[in-house]
Protein backbone atom coordinates (compact mmCIF):
# COMPACT_ATOMS: atom_id res chain seq x y z
CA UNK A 1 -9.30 43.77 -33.80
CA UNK A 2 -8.91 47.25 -34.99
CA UNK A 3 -10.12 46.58 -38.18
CA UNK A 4 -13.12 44.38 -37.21
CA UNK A 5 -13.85 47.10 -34.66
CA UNK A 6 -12.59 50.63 -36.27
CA UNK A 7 -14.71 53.00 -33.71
CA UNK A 8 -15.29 50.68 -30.52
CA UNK A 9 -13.11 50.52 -27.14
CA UNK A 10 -11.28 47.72 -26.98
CA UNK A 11 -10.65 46.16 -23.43
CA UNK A 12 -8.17 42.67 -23.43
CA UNK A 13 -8.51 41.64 -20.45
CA UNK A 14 -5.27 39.99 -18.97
CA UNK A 15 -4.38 37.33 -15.77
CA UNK A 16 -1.62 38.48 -14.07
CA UNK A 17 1.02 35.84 -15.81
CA UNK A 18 4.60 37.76 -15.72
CA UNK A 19 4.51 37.11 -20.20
CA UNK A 20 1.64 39.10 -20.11
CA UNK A 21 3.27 42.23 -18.48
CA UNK A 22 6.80 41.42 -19.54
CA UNK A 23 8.82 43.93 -21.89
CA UNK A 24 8.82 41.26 -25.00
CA UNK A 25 5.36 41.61 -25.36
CA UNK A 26 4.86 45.27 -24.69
CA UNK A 27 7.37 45.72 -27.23
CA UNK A 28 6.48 43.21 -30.35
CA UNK A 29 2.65 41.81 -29.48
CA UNK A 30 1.39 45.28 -28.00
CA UNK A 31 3.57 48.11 -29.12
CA UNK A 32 1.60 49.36 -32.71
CA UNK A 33 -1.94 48.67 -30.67
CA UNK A 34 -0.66 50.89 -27.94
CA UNK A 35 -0.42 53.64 -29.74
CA UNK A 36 -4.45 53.79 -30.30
CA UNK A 37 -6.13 55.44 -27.74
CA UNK A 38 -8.91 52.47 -27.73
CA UNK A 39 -7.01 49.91 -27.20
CA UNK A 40 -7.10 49.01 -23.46
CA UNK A 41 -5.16 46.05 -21.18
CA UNK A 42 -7.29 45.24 -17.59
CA UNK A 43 -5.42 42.95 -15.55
CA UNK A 44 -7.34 41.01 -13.21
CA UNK A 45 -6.72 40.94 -9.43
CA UNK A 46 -3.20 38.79 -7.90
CA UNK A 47 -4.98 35.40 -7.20
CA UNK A 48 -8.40 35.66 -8.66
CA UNK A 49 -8.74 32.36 -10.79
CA UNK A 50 -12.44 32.48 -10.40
CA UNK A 51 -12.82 35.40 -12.14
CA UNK A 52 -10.82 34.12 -15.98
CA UNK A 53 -13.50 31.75 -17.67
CA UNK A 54 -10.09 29.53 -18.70
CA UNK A 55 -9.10 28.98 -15.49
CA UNK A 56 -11.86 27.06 -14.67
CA UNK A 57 -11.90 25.35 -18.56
CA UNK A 58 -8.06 24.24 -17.55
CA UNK A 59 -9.71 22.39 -14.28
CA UNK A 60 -12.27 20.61 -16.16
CA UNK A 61 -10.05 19.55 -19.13
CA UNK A 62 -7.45 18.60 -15.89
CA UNK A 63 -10.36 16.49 -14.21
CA UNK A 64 -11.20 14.74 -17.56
CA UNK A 65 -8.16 14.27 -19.12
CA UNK A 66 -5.36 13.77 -16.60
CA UNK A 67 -6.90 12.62 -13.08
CA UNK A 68 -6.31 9.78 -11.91
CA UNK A 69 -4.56 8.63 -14.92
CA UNK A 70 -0.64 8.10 -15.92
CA UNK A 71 0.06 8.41 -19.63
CA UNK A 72 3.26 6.51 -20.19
CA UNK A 73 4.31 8.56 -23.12
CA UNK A 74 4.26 12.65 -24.02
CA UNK A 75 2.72 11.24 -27.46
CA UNK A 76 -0.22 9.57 -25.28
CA UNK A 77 -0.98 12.86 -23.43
CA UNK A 78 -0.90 14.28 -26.81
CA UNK A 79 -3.05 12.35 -28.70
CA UNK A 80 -5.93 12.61 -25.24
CA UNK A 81 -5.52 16.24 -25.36
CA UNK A 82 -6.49 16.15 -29.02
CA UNK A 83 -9.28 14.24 -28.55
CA UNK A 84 -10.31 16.27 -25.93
CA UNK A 85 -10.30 19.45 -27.53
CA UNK A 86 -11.74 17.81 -30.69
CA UNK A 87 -15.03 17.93 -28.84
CA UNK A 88 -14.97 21.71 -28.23
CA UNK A 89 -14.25 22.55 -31.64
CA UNK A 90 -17.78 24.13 -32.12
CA UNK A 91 -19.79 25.73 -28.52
CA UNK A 92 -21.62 23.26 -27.17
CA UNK A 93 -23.78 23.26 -23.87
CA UNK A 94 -20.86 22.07 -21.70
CA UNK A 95 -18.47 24.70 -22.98
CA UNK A 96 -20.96 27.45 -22.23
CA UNK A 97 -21.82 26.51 -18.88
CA UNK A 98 -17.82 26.46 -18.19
CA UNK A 99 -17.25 29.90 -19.25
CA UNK A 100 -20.46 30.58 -17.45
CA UNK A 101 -22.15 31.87 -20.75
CA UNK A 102 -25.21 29.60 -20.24
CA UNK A 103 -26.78 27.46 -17.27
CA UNK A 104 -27.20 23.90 -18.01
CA UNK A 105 -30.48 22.29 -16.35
């Protein structure tokens, strides 16, 4: 990111999941970006799932994928998920409108 960005701020913004704050990752994932001053972690509010776009991509994969429906085998659930994400491989209208990035009519 540095590299692509070599005068920018960079904000990562961050849920509040313990990995994200834990000392492993300050230490090996974040410890050489920390030491530039543009490199910035926000962490969102304590119970604010509306407000990470994933969160509410996790729901809808959830609804489509796993409602309702008992796979029988970890290699069934496997293979759906697969398929599933197959069909976000490139943005697409649905994909926007789920990250809020575009309004679907």
């Amino acid at each position: 990111m540095l590299d692509v960005y070599p005068s920018e701020e960079l904000y990562v913004v961050m849920d509040n999941s313990k990995i994200h704050d834990s000392d492993i990752t300050k230490t090996h994932l974040l410890g050489n970006l920390e030491k530039y001053h543009r490199f910035h972690r926000v962490f969102l509010p304590t119970y604010s799932p509306w407000l990470n776009p994933i969160e509410r991509f996790w729901r809808f994969m959830r609804r489509r994928l796993t409602h309702d429906y008992f796979f029988e085998t970890l290699e069934q659930l496997k293979r759906a998920a697969i398929n599933f994400f197959a069909h976000f491989a490139q943005p697409n209208e649905r994909m926007l409108s789920i990250f809020s990035l575009k309004t679907t009519r």
